[in-house]
Structures are given as C-alpha cells and as structure tokens.
N, C-alpha and C. Protein backbone atom coordinates (compact mmCIF):
# COMPACT_ATOMS: atom_id res chain seq x y z
N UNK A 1 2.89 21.10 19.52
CA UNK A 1 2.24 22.20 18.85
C UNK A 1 3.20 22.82 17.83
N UNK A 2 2.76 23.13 16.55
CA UNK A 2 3.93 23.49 15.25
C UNK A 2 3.97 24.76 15.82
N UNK A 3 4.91 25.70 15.49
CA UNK A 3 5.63 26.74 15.70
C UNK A 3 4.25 27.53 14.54
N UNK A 4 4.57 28.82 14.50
CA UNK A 4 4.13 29.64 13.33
C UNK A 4 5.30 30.53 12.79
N UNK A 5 5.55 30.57 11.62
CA UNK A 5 6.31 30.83 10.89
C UNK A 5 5.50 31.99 9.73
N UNK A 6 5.86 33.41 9.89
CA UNK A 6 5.77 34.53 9.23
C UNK A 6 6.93 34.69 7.95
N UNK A 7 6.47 33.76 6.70
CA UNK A 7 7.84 34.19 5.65
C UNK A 7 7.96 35.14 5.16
N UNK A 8 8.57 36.04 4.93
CA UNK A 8 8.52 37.65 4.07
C UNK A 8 9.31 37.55 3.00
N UNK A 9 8.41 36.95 1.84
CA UNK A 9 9.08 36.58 0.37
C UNK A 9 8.07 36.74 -0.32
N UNK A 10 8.04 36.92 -1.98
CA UNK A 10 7.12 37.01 -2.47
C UNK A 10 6.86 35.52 -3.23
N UNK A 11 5.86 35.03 -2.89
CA UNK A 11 6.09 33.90 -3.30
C UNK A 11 5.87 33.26 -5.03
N UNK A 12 5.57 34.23 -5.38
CA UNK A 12 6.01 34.18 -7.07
C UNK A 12 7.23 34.28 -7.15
N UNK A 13 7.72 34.93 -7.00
CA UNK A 13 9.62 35.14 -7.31
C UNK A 13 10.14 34.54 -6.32
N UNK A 14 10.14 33.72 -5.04
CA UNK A 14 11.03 33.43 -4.31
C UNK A 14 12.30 32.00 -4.92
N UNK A 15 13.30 32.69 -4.17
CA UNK A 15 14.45 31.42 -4.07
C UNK A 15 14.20 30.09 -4.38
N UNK A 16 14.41 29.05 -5.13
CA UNK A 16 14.15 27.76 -4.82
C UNK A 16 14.75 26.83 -3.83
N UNK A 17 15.38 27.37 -2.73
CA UNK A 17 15.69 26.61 -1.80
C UNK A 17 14.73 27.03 -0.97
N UNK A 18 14.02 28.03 -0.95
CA UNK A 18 13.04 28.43 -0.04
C UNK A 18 11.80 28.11 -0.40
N UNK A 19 11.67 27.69 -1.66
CA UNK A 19 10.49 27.00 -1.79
C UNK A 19 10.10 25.43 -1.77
N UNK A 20 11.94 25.10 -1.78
CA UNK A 20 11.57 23.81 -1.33
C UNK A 20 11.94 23.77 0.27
N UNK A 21 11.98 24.38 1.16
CA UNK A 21 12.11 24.53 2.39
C UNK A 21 10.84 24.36 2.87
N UNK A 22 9.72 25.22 2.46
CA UNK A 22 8.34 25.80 2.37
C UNK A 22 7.58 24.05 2.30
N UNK A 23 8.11 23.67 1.27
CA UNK A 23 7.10 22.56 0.65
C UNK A 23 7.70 21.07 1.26
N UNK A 24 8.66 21.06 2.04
CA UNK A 24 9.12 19.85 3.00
C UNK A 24 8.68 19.91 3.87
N UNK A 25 8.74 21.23 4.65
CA UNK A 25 8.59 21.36 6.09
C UNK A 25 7.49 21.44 7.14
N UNK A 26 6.78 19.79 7.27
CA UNK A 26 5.58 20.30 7.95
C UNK A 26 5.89 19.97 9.04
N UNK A 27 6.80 20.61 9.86
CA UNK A 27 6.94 21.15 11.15
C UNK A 27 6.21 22.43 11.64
N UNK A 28 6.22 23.39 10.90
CA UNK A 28 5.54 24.70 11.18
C UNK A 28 4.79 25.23 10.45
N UNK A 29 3.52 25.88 11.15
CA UNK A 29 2.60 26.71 10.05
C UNK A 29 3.10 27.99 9.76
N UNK A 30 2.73 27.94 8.23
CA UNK A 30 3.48 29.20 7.15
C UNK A 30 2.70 29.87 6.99
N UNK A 31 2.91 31.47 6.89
CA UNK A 31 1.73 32.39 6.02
C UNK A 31 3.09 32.99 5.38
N UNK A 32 2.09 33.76 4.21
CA UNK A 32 3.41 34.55 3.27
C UNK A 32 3.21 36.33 3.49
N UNK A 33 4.06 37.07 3.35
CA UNK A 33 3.61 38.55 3.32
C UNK A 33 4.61 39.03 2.23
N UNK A 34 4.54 39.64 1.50
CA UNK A 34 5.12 40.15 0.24
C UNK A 34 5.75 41.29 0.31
N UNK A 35 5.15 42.02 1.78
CA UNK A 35 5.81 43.46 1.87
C UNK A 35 6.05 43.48 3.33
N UNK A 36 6.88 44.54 3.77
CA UNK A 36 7.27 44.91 5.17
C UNK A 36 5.99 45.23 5.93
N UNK A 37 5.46 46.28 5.27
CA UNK A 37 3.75 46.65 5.69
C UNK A 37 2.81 45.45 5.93
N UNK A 38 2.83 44.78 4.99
CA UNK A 38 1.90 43.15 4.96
C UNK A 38 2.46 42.53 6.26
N UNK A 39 3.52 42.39 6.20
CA UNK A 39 4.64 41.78 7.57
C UNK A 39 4.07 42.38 8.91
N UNK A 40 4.10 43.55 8.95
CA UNK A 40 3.49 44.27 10.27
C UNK A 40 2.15 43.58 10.54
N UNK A 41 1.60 44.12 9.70
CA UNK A 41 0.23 44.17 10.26
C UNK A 41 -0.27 42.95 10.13
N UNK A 42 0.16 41.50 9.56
CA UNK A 42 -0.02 40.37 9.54
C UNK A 42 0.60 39.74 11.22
N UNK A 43 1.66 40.52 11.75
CA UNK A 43 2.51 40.27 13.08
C UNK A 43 1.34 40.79 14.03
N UNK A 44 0.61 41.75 13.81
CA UNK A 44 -0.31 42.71 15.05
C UNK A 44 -1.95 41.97 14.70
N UNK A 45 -2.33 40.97 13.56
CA UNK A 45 -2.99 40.76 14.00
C UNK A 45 -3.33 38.57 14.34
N UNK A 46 -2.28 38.27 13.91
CA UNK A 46 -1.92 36.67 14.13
C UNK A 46 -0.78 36.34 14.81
N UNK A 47 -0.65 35.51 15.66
CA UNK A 47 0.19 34.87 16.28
C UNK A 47 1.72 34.55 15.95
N UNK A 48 2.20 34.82 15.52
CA UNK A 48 3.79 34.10 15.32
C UNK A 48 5.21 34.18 16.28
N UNK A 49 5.57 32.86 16.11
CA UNK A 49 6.72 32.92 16.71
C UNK A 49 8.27 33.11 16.13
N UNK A 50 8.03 33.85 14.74
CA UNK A 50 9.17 33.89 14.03
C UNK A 50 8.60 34.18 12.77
N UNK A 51 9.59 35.75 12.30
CA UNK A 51 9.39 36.15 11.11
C UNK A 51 11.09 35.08 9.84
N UNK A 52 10.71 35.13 8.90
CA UNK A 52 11.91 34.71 7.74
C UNK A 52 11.46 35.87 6.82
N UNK A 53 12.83 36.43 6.55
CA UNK A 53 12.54 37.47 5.64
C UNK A 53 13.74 37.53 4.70
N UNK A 54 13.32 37.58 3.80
CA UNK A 54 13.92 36.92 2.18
C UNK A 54 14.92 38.73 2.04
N UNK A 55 15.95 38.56 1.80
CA UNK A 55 16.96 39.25 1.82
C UNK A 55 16.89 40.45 0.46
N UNK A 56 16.69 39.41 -0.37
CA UNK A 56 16.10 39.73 -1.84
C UNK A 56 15.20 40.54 -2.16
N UNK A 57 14.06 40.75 -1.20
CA UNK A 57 12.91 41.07 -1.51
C UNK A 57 13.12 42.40 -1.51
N UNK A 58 12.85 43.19 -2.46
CA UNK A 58 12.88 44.83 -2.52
C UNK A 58 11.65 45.25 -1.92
N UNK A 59 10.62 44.56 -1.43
CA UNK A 59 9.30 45.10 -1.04
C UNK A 59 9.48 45.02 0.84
N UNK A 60 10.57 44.74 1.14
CA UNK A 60 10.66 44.00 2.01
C UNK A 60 12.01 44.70 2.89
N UNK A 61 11.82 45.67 3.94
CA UNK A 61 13.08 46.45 4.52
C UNK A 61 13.43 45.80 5.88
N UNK A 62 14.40 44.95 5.95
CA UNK A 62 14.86 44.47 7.02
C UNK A 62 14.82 44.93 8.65
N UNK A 63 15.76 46.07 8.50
CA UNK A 63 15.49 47.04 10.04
C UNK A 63 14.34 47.38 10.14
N UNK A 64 13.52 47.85 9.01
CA UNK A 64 12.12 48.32 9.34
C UNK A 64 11.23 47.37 9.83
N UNK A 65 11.50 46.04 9.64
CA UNK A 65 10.68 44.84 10.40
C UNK A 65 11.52 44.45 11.12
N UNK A 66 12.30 44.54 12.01
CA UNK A 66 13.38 44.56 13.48
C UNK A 66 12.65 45.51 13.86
N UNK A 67 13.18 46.62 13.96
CA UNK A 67 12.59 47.78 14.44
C UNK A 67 11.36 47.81 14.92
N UNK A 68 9.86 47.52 14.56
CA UNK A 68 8.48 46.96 14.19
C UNK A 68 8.42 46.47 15.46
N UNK A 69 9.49 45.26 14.78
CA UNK A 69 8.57 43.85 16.09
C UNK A 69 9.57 44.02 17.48
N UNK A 70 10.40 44.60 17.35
CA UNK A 70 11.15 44.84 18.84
C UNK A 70 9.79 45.83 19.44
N UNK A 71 9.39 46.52 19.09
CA UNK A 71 8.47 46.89 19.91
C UNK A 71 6.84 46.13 19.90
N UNK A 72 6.39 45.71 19.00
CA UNK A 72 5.16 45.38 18.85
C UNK A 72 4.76 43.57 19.50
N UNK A 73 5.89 43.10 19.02
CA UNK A 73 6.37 41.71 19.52
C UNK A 73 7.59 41.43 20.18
N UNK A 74 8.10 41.73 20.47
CA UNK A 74 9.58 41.45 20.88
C UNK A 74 9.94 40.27 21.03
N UNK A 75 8.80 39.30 21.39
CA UNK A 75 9.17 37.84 21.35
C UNK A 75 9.52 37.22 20.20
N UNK A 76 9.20 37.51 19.14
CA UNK A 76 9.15 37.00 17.60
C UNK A 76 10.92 36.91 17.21
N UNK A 77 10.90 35.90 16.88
CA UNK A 77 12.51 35.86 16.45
C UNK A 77 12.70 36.15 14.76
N UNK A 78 13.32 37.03 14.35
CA UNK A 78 13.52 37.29 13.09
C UNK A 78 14.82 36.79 12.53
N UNK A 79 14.44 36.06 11.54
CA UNK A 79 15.62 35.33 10.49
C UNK A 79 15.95 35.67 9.15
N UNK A 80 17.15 36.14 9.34
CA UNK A 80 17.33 36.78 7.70
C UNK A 80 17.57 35.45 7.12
N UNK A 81 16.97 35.59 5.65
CA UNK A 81 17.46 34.39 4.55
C UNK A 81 17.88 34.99 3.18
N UNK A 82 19.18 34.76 3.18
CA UNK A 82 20.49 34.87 2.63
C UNK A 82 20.69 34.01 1.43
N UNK A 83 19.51 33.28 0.91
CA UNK A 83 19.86 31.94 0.13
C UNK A 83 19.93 30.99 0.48
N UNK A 84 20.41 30.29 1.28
CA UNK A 84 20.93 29.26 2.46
C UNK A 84 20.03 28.34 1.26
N UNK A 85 20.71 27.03 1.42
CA UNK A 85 19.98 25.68 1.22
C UNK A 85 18.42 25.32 2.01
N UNK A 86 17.65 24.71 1.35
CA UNK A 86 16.83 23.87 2.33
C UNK A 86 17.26 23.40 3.54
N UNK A 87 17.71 22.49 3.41
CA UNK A 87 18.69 21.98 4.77
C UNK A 87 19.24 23.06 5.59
N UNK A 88 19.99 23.97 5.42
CA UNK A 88 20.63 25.06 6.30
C UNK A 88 19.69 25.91 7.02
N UNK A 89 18.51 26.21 5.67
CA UNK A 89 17.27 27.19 5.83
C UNK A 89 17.06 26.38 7.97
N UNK A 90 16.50 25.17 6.95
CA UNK A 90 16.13 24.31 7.96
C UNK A 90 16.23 24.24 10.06
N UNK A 91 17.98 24.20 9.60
CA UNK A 91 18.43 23.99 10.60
C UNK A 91 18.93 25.26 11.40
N UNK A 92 18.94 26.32 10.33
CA UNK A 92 19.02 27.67 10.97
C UNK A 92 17.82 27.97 11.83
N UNK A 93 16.69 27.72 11.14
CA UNK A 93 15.24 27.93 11.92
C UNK A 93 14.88 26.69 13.18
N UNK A 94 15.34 25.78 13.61
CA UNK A 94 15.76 24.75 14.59
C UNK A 94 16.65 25.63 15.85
N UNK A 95 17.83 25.80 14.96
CA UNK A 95 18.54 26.32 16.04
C UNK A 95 18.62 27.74 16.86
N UNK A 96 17.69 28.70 16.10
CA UNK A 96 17.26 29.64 16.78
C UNK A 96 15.99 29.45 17.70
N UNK A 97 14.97 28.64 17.36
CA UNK A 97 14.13 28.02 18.34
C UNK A 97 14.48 27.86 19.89
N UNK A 98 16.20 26.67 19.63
CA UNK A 98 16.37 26.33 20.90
C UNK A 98 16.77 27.23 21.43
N UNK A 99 17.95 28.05 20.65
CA UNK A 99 18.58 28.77 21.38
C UNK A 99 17.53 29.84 22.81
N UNK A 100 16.43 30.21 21.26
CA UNK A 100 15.57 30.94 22.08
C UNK A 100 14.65 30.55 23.62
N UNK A 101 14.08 28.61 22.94
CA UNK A 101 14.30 28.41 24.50
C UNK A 101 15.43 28.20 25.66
N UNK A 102 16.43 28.05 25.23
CA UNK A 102 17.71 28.27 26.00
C UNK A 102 17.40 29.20 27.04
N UNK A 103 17.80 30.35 25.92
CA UNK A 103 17.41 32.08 26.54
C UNK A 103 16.50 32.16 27.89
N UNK A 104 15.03 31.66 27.50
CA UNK A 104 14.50 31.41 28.59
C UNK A 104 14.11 30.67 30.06
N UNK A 105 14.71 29.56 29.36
CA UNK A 105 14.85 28.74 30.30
C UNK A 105 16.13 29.13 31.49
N UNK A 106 17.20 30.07 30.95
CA UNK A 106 18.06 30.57 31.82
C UNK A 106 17.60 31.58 33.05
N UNK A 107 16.58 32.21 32.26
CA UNK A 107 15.50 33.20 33.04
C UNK A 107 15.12 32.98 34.01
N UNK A 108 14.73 31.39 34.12
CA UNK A 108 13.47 30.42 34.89
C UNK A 108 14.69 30.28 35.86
N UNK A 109 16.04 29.60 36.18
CA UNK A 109 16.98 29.14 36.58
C UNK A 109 16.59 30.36 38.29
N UNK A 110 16.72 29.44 39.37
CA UNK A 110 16.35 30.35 40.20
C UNK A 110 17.28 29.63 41.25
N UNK A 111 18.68 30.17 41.73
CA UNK A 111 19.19 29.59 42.92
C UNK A 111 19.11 29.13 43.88
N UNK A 112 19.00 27.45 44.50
CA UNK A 112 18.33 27.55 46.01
C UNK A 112 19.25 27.94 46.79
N UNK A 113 19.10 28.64 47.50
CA UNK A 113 20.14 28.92 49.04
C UNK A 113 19.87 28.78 50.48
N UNK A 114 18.71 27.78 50.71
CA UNK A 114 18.05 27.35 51.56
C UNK A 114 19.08 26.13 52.03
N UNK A 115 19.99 26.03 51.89
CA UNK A 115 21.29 25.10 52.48
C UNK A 115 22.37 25.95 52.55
N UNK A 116 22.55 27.06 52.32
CA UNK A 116 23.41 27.87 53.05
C UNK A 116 24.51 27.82 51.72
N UNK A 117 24.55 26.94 50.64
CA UNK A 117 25.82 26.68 49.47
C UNK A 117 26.11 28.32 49.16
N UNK A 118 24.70 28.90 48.56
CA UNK A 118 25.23 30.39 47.99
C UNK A 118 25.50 31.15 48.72
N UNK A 119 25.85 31.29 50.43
CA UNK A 119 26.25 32.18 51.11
C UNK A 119 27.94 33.23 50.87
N UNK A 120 27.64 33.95 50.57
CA UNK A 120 28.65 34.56 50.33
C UNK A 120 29.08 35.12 48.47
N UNK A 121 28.40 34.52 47.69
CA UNK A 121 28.47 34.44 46.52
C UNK A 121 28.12 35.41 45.84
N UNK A 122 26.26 35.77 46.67
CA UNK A 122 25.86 37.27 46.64
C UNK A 122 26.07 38.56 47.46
N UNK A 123 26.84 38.90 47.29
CA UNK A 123 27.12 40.38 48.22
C UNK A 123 25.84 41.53 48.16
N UNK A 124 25.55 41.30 48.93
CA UNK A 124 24.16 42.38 49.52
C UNK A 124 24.63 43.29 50.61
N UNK A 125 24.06 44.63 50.47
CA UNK A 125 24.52 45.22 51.74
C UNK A 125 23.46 45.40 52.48
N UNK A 126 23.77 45.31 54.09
CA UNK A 126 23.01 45.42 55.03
C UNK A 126 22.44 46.89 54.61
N UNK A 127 22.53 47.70 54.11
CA UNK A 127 21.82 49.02 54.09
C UNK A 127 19.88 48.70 53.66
C-alpha cells in the first residue's frame, strides 16, 4: 500500500529537485498545499502519513504545522525540505518511514518471562 505524502510547496515556484522528486516517485501518493492553513485542514480532512514542507515557502510556517499536527495527528511524520537533491529528498523520506516503523515496532516488543530468564531484572515492590 503507497504511503500518502502531504507536500507543503507551492507548486508553481517549487525547487527543482523537488519537482523532480515529485515526478519519479511513484512510491507514494502526493497532494500539494500552498499554505500552512491549506496544510491543516487538508491533514483534518484526508489521510496522511507524512507532511514535506518546503523550507522556502513564505506561505508556509514550520512550527505552526508541528505544533497543528502534534495535536491533531501526532502520527504524521513531518519533513523539513532544505533543498536536498532528488535522491537525498528520496532517501530522507525512506528513512524516516523506517525509522518510524522501528519506533513502533519497539512498542510491540513485549518480554516473555514465563521461563523465569527476566527474574530479577524488573524490580517490583511487593507493596
């Protein structure tokens, strides 16, 4: 299943590494938002698993879309883009993916101690 990908660039004026990032990459579905406001309310009413937000963009306030989606989404991973190459763009947006399943998958990680190994490891008090 492709990822969804929220870009926050205007896509008349954007970067050309980001537009050829955009136009290689059919790994993930893209929508565009031009403003921080567009960004919100495009986040509260479609699915995404990751905002990109163009550094450049004067329409476009960074913390104010952190800020936003830590509460509204918190799952959404936000990626500043700095210029970066296609390729970097690329692999920056790869490697926050995993990391992010990393993250969770550490969550899932659940100790057996039904053989007695973790005895002692967790200190609990009889209280």
């Amino acid at each position: 299943m492709k990822k969804n990908i929220l870009i926050v660039a205007d896509p008349e004026t954007m970067n050309d590494n980001l537009v050829g990032w955009v136009g290689l990459s059919n790994e993930f579905e893209m929508r565009f938002a031009d403003t921080d406001d567009m960004a919100i309310e495009l986040s509260r009413q479609l699915p995404f698993d990751m905002l990109v937000v163009d550094l450049d963009l004067e329409t476009a306030d960074y913390r104010k879309l952190k800020s936003a989606m830590s509460i509204w989404k918190p799952e959404v991973l936000i990626l500043p883009y700095k210029g970066e190459s296609s390729f970097d763009l690329n692999s920056k947006v790869k490697n926050a993916f995993q990391k992010s399943q990393l993250k969770r998958m550490k969550h899932l990680l659940v100790p057996d101690a039904s053989d007695g190994a973790l005895e002692g490891l967790f200190p609990f008090s009889a209280n």
